[in-house]
C-alpha atoms as a PDB file:
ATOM      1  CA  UNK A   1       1.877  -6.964 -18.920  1.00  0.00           C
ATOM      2  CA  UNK A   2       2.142  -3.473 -19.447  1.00  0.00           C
ATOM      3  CA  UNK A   3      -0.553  -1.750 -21.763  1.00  0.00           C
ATOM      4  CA  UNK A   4       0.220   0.567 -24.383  1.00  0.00           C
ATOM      5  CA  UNK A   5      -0.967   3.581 -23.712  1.00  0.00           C
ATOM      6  CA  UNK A   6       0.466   7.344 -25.122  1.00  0.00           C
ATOM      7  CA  UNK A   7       2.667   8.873 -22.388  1.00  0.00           C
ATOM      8  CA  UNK A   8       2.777  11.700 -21.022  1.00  0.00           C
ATOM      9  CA  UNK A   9      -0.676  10.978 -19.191  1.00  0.00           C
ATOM     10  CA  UNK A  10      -3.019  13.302 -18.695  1.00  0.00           C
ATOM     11  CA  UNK A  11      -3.457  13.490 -14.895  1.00  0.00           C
ATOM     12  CA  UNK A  12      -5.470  15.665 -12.158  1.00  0.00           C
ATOM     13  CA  UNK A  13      -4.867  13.544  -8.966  1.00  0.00           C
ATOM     14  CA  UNK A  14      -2.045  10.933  -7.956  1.00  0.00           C
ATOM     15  CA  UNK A  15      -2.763   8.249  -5.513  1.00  0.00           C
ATOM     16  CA  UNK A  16       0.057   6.748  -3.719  1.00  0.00           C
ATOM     17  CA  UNK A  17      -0.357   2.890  -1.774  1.00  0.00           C
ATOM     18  CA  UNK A  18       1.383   2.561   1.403  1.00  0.00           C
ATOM     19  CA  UNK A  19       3.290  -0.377   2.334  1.00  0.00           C
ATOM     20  CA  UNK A  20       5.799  -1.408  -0.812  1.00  0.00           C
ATOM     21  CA  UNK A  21       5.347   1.581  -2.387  1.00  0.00           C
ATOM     22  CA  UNK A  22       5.731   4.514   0.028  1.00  0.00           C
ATOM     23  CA  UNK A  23       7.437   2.866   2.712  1.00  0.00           C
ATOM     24  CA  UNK A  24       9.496  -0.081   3.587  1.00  0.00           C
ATOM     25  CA  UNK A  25       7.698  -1.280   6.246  1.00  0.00           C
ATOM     26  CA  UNK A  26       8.524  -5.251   6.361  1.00  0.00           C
ATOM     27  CA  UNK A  27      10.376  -4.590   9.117  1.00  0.00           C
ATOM     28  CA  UNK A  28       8.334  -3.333  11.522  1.00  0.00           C
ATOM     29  CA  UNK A  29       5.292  -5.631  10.331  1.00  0.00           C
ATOM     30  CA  UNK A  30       7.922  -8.470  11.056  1.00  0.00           C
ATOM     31  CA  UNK A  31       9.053  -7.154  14.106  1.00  0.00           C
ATOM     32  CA  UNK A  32       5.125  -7.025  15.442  1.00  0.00           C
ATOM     33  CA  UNK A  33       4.201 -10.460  13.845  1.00  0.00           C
ATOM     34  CA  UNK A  34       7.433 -12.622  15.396  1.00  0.00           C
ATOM     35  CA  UNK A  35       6.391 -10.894  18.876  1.00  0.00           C
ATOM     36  CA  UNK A  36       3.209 -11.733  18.651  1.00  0.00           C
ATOM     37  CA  UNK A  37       4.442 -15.792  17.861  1.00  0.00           C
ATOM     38  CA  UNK A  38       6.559 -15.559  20.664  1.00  0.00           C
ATOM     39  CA  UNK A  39       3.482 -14.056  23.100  1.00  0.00           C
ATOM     40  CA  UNK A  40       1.531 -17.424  21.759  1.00  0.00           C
ATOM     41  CA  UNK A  41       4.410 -19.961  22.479  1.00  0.00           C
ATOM     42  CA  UNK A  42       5.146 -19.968  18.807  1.00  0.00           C
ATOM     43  CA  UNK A  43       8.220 -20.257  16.427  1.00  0.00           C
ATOM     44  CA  UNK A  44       9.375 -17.351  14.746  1.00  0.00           C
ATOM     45  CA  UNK A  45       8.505 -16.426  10.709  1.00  0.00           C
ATOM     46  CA  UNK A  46      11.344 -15.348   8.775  1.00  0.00           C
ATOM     47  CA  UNK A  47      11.148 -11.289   7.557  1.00  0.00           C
ATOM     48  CA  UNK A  48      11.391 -12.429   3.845  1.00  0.00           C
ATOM     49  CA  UNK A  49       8.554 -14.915   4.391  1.00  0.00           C
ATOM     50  CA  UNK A  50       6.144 -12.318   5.912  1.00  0.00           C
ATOM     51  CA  UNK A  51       7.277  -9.864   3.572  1.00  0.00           C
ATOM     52  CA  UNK A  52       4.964 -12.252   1.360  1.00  0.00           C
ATOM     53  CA  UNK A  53       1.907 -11.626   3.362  1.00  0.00           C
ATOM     54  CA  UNK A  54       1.830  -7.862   3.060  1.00  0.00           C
ATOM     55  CA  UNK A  55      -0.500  -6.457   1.264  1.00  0.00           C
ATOM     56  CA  UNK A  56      -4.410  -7.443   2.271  1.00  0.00           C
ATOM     57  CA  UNK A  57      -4.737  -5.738   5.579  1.00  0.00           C
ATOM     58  CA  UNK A  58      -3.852  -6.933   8.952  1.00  0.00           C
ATOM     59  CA  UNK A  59      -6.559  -9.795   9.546  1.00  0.00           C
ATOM     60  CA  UNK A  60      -5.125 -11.600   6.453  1.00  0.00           C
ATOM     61  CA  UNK A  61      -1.136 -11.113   7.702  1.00  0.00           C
ATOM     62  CA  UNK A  62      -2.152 -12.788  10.859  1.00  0.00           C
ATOM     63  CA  UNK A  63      -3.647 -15.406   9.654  1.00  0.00           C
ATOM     64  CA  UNK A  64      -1.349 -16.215   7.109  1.00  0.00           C
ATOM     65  CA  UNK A  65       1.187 -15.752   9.937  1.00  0.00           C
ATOM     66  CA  UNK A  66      -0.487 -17.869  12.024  1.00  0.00           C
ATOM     67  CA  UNK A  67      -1.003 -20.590   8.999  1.00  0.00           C
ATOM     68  CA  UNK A  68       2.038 -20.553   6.832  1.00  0.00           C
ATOM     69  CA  UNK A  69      -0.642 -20.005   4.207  1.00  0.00           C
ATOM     70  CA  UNK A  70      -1.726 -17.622   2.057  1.00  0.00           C
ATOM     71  CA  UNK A  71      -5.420 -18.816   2.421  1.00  0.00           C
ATOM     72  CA  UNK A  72      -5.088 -20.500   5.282  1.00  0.00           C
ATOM     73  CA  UNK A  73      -7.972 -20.135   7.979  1.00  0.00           C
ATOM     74  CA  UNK A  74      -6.305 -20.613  11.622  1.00  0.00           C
ATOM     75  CA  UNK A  75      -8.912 -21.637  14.031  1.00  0.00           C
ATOM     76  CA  UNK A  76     -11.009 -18.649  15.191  1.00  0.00           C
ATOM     77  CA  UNK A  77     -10.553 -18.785  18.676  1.00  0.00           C
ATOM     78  CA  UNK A  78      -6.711 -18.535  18.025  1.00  0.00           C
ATOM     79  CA  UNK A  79      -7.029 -15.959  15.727  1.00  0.00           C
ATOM     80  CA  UNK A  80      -9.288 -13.993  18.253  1.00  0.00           C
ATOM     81  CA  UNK A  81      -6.329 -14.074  20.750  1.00  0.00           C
ATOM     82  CA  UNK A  82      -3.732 -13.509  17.962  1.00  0.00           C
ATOM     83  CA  UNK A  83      -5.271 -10.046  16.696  1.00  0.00           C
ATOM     84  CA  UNK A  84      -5.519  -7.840  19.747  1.00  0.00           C
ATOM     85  CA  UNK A  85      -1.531  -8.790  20.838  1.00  0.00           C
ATOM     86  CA  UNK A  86      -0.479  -8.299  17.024  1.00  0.00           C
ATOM     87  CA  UNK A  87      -2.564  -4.819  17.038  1.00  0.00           C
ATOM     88  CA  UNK A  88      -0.700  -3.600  20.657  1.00  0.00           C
ATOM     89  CA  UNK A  89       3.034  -5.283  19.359  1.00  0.00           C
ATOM     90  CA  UNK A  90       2.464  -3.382  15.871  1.00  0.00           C
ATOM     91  CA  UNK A  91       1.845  -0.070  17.925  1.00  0.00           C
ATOM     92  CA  UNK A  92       5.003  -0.241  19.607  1.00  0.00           C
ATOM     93  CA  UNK A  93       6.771  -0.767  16.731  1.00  0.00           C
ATOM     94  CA  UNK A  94       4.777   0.769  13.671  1.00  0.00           C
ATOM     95  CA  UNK A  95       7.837   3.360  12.658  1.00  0.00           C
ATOM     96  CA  UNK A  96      10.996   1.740  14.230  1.00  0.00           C
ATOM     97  CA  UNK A  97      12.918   0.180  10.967  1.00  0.00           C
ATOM     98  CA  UNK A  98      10.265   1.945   8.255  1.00  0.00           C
ATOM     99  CA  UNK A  99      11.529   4.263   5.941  1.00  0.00           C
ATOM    100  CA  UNK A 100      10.291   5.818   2.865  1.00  0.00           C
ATOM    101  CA  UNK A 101      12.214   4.217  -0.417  1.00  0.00           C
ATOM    102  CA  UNK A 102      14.592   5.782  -2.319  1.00  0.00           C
ATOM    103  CA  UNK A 103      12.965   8.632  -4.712  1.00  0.00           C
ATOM    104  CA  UNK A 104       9.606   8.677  -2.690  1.00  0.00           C
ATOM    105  CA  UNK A 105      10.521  11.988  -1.088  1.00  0.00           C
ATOM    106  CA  UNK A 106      11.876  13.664  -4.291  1.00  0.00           C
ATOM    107  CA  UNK A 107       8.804  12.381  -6.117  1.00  0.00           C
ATOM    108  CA  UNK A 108       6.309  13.764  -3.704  1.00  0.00           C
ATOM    109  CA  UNK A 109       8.097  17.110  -3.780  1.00  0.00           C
ATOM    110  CA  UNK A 110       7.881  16.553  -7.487  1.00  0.00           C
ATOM    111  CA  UNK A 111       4.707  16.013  -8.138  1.00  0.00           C
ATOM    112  CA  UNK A 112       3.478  18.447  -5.317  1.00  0.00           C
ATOM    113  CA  UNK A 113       5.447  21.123  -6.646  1.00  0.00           C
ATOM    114  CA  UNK A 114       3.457  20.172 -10.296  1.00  0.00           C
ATOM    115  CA  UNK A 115      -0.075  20.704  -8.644  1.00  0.00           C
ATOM    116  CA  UNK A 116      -1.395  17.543  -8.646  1.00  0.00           C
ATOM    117  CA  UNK A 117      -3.525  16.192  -5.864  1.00  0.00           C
ATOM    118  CA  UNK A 118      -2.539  13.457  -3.738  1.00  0.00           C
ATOM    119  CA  UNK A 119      -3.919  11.304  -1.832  1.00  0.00           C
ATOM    120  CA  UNK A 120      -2.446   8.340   0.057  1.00  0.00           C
ATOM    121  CA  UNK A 121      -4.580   4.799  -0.211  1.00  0.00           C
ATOM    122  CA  UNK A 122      -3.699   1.894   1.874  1.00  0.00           C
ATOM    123  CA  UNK A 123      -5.372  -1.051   3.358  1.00  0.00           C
ATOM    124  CA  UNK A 124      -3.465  -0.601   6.692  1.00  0.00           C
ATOM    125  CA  UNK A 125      -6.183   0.220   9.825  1.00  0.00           C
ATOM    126  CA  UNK A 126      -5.611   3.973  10.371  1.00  0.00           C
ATOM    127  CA  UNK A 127      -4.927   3.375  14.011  1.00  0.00           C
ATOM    128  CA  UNK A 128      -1.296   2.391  12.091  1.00  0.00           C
ATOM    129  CA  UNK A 129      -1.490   4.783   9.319  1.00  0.00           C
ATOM    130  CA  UNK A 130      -1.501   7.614  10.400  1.00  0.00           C
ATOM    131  CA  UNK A 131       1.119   7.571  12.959  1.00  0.00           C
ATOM    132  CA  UNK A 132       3.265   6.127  10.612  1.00  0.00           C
ATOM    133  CA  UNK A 133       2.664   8.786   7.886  1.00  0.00           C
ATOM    134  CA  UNK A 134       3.754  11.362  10.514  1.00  0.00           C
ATOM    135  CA  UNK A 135       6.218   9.884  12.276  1.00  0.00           C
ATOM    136  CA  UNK A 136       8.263   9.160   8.576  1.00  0.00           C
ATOM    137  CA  UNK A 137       7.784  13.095   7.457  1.00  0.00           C
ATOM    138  CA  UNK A 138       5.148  11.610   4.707  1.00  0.00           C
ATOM    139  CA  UNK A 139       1.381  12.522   6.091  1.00  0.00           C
ATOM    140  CA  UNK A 140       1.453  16.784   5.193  1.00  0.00           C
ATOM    141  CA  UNK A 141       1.928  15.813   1.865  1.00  0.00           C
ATOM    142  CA  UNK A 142      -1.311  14.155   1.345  1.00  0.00           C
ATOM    143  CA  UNK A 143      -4.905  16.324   0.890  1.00  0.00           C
ATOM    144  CA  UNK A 144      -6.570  12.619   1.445  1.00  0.00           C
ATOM    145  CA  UNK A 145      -5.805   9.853   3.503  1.00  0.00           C
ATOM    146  CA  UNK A 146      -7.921   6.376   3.268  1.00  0.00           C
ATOM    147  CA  UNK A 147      -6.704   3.703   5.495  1.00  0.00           C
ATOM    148  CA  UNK A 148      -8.318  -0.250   5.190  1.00  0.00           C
ATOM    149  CA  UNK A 149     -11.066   0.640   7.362  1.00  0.00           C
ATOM    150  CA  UNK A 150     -12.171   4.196   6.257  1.00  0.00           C
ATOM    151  CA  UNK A 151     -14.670   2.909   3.793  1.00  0.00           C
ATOM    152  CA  UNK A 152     -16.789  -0.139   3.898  1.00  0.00           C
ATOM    153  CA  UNK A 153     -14.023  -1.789   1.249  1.00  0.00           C
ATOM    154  CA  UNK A 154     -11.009  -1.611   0.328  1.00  0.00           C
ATOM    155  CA  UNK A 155      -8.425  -2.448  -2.371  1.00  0.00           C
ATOM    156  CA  UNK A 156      -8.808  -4.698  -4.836  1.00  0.00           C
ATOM    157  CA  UNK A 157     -12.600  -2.785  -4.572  1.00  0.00           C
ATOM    158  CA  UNK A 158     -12.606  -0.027  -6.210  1.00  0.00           C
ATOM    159  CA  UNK A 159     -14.321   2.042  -3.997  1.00  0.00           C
ATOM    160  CA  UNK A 160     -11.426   3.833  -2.491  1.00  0.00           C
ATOM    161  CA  UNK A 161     -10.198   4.865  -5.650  1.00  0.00           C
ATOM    162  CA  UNK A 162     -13.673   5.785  -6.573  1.00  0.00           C
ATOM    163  CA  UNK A 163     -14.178   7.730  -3.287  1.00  0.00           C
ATOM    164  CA  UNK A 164     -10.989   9.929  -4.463  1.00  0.00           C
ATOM    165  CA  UNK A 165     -11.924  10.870  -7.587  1.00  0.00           C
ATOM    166  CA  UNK A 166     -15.278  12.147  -6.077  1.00  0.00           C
ATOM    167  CA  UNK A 167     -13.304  14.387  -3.472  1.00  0.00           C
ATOM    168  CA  UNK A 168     -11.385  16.137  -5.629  1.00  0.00           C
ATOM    169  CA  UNK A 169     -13.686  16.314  -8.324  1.00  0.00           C
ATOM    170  CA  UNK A 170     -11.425  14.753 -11.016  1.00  0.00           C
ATOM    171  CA  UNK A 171     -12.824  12.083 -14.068  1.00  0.00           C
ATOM    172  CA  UNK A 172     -11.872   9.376 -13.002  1.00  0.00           C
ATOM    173  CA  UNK A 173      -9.315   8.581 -16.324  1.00  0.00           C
ATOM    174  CA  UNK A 174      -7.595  11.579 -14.830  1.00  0.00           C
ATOM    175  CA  UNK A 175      -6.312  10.134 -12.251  1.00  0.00           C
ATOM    176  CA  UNK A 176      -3.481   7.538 -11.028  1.00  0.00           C
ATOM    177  CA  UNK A 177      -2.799   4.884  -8.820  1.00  0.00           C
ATOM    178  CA  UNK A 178       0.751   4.138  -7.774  1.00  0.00           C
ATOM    179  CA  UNK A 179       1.192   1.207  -6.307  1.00  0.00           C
ATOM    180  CA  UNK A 180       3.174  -2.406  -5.901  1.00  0.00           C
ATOM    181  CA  UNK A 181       0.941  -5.312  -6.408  1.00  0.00           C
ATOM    182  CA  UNK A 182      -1.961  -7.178  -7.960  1.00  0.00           C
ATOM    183  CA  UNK A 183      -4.378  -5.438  -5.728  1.00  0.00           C
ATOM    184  CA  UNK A 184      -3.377  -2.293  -6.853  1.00  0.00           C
ATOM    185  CA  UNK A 185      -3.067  -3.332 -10.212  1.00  0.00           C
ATOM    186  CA  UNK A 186      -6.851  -4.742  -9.735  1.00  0.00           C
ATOM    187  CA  UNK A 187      -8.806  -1.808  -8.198  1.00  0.00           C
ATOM    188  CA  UNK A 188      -7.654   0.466 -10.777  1.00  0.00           C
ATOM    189  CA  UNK A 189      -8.475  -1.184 -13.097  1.00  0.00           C
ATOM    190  CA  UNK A 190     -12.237  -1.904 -11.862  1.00  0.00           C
ATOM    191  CA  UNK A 191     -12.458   1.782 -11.058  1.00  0.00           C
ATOM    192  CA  UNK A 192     -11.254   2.427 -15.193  1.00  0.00           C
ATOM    193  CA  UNK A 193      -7.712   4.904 -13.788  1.00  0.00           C
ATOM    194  CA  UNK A 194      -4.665   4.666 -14.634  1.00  0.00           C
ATOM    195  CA  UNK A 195      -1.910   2.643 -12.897  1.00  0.00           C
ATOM    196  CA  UNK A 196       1.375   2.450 -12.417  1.00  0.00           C
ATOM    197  CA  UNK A 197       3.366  -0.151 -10.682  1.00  0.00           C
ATOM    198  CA  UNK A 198       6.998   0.239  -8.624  1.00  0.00           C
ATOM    199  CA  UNK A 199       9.420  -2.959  -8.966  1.00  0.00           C
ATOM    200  CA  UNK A 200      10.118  -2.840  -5.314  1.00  0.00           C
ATOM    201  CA  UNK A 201       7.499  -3.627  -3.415  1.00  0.00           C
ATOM    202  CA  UNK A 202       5.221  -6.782  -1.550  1.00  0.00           C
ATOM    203  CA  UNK A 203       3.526  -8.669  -4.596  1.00  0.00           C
ATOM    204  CA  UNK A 204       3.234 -11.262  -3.124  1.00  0.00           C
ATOM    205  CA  UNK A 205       7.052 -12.187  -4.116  1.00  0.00           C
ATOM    206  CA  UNK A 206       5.750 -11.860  -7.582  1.00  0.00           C
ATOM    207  CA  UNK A 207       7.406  -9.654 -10.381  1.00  0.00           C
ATOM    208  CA  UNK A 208       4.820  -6.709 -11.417  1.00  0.00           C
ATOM    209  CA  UNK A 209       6.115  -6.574 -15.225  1.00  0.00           C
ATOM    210  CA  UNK A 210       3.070  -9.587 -15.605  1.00  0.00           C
ATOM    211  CA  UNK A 211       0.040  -7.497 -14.276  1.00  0.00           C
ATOM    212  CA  UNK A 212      -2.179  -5.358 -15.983  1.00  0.00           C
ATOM    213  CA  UNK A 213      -0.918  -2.005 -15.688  1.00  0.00           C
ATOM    214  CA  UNK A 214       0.135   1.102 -17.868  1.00  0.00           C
ATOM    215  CA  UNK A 215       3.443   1.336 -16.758  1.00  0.00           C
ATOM    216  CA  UNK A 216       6.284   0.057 -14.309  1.00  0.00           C
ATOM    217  CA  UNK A 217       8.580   2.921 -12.749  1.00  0.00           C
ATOM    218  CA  UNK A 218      11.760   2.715 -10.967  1.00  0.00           C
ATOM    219  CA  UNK A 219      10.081   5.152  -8.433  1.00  0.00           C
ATOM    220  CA  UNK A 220       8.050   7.926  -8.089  1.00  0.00           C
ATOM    221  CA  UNK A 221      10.449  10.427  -9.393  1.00  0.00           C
ATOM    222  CA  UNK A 222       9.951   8.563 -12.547  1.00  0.00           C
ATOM    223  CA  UNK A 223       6.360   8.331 -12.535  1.00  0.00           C
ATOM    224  CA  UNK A 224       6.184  12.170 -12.278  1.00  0.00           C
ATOM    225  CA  UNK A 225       7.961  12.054 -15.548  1.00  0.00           C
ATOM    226  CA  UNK A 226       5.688   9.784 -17.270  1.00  0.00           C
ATOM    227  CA  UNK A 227       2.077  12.171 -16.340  1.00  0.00           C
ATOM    228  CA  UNK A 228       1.337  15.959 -17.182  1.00  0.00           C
ATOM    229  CA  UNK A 229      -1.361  17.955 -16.050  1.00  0.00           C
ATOM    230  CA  UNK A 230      -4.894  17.558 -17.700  1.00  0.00           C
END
């Protein structure tokens, strides 16, 4: 559902999600998840299926790795032996197949160039952020960075988004989340900003036309079309 709203938007700051939005990392969160199964004497998960489990954070894409569910609670002393050999497998691997998606680059350039602020929200741990942002050319274009551990919450709480409208001192109707999925979708819309919505990304295998947003872009070269500075 996309709300009807008068384009161009009046914007300050942009803030971009990570995973599905920014960067096709499936891959690599694959990659780290199957070697981790094969570390605990278990089958492999196909990429398409874990693709599926991308989006709350790392403790929930374990244990709906280790489950087959997206709910599912694996038993805790499992899931204690699980994390730490996920965490050092999705080290090795964090930036191996992950590239940014087709217009992210032009659209950063794009909106950089227009002098918006940008900031970069995610609910990966920064221990993988942050290395990935640099090691994909992406990090130097962000002023702020908050990774799923930064702040006591993060997305579908709006705090993060909150949080970035403090720093750069922008109403918070001024600004607006691009992201890929109902959490996106969700904190925006708790924090009252705008929010657009990419086609390509991890929803959960669900299509993004039926959440709550303002708009769905091909890309972030389109997005930049749809906003004007405030």
């Amino acid at each position: 559902m996309v709300n009807s709203v008068q384009f161009p938007l009046r914007i300050e700051a942009v803030v971009i999600d990570l995973d599905g939005t920014l960067l096709h990392t499936a891959p690599d969160l694959a990659e780290a998840a199957n070697r981790m199964l094969a570390d605990l004497g278990m089958p492999p998960v196909p990429e398409e299926t874990l693709k599926s489990y991308i989006g709350n954070g790392v403790a929930q894409l374990i244990k709906r790795t280790l489950t087959g569910e997206m709910y599912g609670e694996p038993d805790s002393e499992l899931f204690a032996r699980a994390k730490p050999i996920y965490e050092k497998n999705y080290d090795e691997v964090v930036s191996l197949y992950s590239r940014p998606f087709p217009g992210v680059v032009e659209g950063l350039q794009a909106l950089k160039a227009a002098g918006y602020h940008l900031a970069c929200i995610t609910n990966k741990a920064a221990r993988f952020t942050l290395p990935l942002l640099k090691d994909t050319g992406l990090h130097d274009y962000f002023e702020l960075i908050l990774s799923g551990d930064t702040l006591p919450k993060m997305k579908p709480d709006p705090l993060p988004l909150l949080h970035a409208a403090e720093f750069f001192g922008v109403a918070i109707d001024r600004m607006l989340l691009i992201g890929d999925s109902q959490n996106d979708a969700q904190a925006a819309r708790a924090a009252g900003c705008h929010v657009f919505c990419v086609p390509y990304g991890y929803n959960h295998g669900q299509d993004v036309n039926n959440l709550d947003l303002d708009a769905v872009v091909d890309n972030l070269v389109a997005a930049s079309k749809l906003i004007c500075k405030a």
